[in-house]
PDB file of N, CA and C in Angstrom:
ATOM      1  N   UNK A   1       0.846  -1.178   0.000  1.00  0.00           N
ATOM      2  CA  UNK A   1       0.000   0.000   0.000  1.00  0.00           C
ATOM      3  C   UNK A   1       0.891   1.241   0.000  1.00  0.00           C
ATOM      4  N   UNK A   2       0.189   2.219  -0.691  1.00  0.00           N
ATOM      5  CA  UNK A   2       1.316   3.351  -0.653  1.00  0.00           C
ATOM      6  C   UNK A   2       1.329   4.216   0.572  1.00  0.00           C
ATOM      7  N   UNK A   3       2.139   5.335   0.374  1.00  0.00           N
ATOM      8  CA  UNK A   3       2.239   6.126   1.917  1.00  0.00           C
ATOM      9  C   UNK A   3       0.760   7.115   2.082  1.00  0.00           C
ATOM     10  N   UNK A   4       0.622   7.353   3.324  1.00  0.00           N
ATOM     11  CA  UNK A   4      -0.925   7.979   3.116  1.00  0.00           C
ATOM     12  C   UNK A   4      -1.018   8.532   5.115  1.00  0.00           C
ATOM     13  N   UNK A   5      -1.230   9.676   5.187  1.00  0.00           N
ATOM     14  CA  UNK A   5      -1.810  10.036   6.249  1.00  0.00           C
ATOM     15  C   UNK A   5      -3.233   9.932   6.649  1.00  0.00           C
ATOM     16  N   UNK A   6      -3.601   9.115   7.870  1.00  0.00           N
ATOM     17  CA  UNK A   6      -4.653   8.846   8.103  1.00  0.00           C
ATOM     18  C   UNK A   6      -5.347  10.252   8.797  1.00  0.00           C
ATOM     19  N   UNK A   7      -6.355  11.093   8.521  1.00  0.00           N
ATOM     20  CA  UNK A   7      -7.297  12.210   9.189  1.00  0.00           C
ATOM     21  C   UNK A   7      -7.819  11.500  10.158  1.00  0.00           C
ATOM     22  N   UNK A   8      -8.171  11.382  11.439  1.00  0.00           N
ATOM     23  CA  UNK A   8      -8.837  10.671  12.641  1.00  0.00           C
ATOM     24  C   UNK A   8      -9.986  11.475  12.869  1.00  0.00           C
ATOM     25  N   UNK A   9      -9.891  13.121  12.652  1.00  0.00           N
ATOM     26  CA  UNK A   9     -10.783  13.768  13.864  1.00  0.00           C
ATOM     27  C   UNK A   9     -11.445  14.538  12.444  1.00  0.00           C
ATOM     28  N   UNK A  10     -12.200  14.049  11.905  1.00  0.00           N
ATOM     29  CA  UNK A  10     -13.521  15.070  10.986  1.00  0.00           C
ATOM     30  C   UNK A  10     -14.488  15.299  11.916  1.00  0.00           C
ATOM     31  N   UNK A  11     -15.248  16.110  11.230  1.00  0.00           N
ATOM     32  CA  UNK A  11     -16.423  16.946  11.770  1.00  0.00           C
ATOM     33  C   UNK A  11     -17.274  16.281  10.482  1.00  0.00           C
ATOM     34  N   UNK A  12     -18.312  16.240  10.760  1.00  0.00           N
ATOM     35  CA  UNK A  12     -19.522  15.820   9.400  1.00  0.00           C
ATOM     36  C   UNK A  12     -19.998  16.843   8.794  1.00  0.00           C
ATOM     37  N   UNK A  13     -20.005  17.372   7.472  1.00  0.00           N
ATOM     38  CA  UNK A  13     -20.221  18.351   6.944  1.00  0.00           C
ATOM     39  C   UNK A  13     -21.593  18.697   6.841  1.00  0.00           C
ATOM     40  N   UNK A  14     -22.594  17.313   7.170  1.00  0.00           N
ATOM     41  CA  UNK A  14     -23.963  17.440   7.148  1.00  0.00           C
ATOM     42  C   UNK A  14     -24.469  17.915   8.322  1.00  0.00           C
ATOM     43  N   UNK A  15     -23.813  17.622   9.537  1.00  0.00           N
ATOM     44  CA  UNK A  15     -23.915  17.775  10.719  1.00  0.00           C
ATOM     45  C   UNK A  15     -23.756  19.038  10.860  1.00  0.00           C
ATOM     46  N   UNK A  16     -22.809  19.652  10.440  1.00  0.00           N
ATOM     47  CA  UNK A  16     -21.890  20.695  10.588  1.00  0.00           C
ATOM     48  C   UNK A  16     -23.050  22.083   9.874  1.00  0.00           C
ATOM     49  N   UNK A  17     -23.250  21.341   8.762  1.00  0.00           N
ATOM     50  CA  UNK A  17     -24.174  21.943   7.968  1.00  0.00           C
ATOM     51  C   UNK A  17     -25.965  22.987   8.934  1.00  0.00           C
ATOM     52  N   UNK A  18     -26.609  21.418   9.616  1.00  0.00           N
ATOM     53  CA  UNK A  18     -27.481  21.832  10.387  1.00  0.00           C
ATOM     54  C   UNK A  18     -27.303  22.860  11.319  1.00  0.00           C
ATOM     55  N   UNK A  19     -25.906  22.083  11.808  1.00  0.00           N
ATOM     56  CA  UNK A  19     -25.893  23.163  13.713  1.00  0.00           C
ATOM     57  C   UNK A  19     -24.306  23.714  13.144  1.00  0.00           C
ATOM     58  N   UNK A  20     -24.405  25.362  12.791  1.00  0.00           N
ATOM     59  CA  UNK A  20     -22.639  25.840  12.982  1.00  0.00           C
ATOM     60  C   UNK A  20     -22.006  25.485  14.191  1.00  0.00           C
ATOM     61  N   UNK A  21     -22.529  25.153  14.912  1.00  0.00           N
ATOM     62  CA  UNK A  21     -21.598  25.417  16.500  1.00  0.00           C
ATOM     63  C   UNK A  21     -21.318  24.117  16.796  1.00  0.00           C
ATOM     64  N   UNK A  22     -21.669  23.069  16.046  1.00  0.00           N
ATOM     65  CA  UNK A  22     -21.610  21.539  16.205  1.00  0.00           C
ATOM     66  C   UNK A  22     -20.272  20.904  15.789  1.00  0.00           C
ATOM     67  N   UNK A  23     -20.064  20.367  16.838  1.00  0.00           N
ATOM     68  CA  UNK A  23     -18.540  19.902  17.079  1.00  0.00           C
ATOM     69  C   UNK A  23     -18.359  18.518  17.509  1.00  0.00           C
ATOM     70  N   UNK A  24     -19.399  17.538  16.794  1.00  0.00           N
ATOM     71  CA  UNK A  24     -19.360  16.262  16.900  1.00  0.00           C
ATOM     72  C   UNK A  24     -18.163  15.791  16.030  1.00  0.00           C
ATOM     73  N   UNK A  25     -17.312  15.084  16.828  1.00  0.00           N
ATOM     74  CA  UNK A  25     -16.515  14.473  15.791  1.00  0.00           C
ATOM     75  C   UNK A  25     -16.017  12.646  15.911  1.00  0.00           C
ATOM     76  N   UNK A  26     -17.156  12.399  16.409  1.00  0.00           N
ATOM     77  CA  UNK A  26     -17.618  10.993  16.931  1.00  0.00           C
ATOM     78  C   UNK A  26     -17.221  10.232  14.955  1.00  0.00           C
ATOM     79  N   UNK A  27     -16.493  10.194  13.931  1.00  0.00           N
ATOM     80  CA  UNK A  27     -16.560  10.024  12.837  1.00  0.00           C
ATOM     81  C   UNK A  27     -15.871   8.482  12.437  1.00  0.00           C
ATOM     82  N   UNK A  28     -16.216   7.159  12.044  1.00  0.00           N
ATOM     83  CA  UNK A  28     -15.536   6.252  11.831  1.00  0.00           C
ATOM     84  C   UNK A  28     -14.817   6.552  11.036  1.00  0.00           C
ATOM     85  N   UNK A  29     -13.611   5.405   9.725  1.00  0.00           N
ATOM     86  CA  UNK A  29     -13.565   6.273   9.104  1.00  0.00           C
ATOM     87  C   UNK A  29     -12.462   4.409   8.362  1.00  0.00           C
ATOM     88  N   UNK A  30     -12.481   4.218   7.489  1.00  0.00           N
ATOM     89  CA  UNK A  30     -11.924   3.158   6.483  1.00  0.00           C
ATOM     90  C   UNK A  30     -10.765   3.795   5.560  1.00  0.00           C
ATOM     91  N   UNK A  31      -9.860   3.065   5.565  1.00  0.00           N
ATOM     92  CA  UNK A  31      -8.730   2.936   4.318  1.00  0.00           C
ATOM     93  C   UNK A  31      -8.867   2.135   3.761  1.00  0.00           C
ATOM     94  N   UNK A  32      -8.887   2.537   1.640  1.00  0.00           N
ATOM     95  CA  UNK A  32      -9.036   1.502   1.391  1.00  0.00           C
ATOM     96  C   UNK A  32      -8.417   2.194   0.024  1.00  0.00           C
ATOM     97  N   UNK A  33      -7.664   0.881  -0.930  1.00  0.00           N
ATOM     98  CA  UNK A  33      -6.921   1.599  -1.640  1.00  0.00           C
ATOM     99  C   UNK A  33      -7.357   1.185  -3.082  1.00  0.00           C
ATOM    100  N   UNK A  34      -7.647   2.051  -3.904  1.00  0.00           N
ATOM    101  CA  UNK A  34      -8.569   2.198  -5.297  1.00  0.00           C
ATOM    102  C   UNK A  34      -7.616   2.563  -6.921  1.00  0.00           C
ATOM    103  N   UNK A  35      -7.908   1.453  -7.369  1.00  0.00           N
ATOM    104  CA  UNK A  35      -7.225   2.485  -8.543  1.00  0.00           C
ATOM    105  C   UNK A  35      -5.412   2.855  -8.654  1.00  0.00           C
ATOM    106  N   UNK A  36      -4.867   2.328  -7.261  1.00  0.00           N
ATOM    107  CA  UNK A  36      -3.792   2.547  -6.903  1.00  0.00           C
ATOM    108  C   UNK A  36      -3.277   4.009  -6.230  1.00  0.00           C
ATOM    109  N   UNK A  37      -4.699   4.262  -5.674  1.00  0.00           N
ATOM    110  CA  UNK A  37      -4.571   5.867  -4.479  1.00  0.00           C
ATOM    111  C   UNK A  37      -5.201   5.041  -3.630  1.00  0.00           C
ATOM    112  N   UNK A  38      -4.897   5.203  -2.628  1.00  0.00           N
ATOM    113  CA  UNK A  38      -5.161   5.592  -0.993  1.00  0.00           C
ATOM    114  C   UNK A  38      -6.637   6.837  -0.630  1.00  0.00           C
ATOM    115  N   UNK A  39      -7.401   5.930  -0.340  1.00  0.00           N
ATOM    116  CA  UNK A  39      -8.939   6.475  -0.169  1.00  0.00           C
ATOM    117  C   UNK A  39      -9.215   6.471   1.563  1.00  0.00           C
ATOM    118  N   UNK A  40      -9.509   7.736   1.670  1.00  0.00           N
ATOM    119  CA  UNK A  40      -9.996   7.487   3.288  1.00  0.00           C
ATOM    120  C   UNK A  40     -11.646   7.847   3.393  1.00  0.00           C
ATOM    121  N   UNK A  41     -12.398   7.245   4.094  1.00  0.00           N
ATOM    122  CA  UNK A  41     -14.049   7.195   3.814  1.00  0.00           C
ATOM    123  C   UNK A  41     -14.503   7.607   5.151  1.00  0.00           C
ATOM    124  N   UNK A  42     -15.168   8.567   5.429  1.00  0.00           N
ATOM    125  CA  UNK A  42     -15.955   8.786   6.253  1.00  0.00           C
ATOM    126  C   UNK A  42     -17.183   8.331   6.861  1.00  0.00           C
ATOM    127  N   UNK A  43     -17.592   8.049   8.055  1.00  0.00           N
ATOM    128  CA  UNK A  43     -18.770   7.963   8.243  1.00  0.00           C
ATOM    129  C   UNK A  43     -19.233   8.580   9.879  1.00  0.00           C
ATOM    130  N   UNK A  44     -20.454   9.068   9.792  1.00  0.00           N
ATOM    131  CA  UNK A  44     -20.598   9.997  11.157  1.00  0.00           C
ATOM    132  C   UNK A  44     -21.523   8.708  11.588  1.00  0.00           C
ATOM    133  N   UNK A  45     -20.832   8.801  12.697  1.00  0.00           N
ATOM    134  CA  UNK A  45     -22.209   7.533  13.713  1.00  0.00           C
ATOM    135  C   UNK A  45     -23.181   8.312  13.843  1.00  0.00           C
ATOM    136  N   UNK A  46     -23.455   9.421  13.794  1.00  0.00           N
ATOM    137  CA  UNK A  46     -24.322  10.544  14.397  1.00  0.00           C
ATOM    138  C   UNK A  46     -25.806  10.402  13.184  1.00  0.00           C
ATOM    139  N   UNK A  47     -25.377  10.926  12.278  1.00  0.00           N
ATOM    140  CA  UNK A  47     -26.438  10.624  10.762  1.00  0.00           C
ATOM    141  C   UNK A  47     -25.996   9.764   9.649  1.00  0.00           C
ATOM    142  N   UNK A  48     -24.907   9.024  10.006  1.00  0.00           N
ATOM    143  CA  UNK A  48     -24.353   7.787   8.898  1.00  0.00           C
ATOM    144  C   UNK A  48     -24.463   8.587   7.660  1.00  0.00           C
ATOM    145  N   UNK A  49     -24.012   9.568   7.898  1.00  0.00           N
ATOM    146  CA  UNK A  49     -23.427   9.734   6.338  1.00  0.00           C
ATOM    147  C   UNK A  49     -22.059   9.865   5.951  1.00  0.00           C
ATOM    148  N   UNK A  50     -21.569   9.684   4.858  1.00  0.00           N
ATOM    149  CA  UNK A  50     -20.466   9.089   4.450  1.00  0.00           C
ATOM    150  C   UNK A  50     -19.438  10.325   3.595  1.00  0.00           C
ATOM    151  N   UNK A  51     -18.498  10.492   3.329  1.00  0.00           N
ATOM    152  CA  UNK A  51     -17.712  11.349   2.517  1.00  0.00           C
ATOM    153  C   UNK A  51     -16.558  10.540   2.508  1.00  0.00           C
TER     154      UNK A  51
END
């Protein structure tokens, strides 16, 4: 696999979207490697949505 910095601490942009002041960053989050790039996938436990 190639070299790749993992992001740990997102904010959900949907989340983020509803409430400005919202600072959930409760976010799972998968590596997975595509095409021969390094993909990191989001998901908010909060509204399961994904980026």
């Amino acid at each position: 696999m190639s070299d790749y910095r993992v992001m740990m601490f997102q904010e959900c942009p949907r989340c983020k979207a509803h409430e400005p002041d919202h600072a959930f960053v409760n976010c799972s989050f998968d590596v997975k490697e595509r095409e021969g790039k390094v993909v990191q996938i989001f998901e908010c436990t909060r509204c399961k949505h994904t980026w």
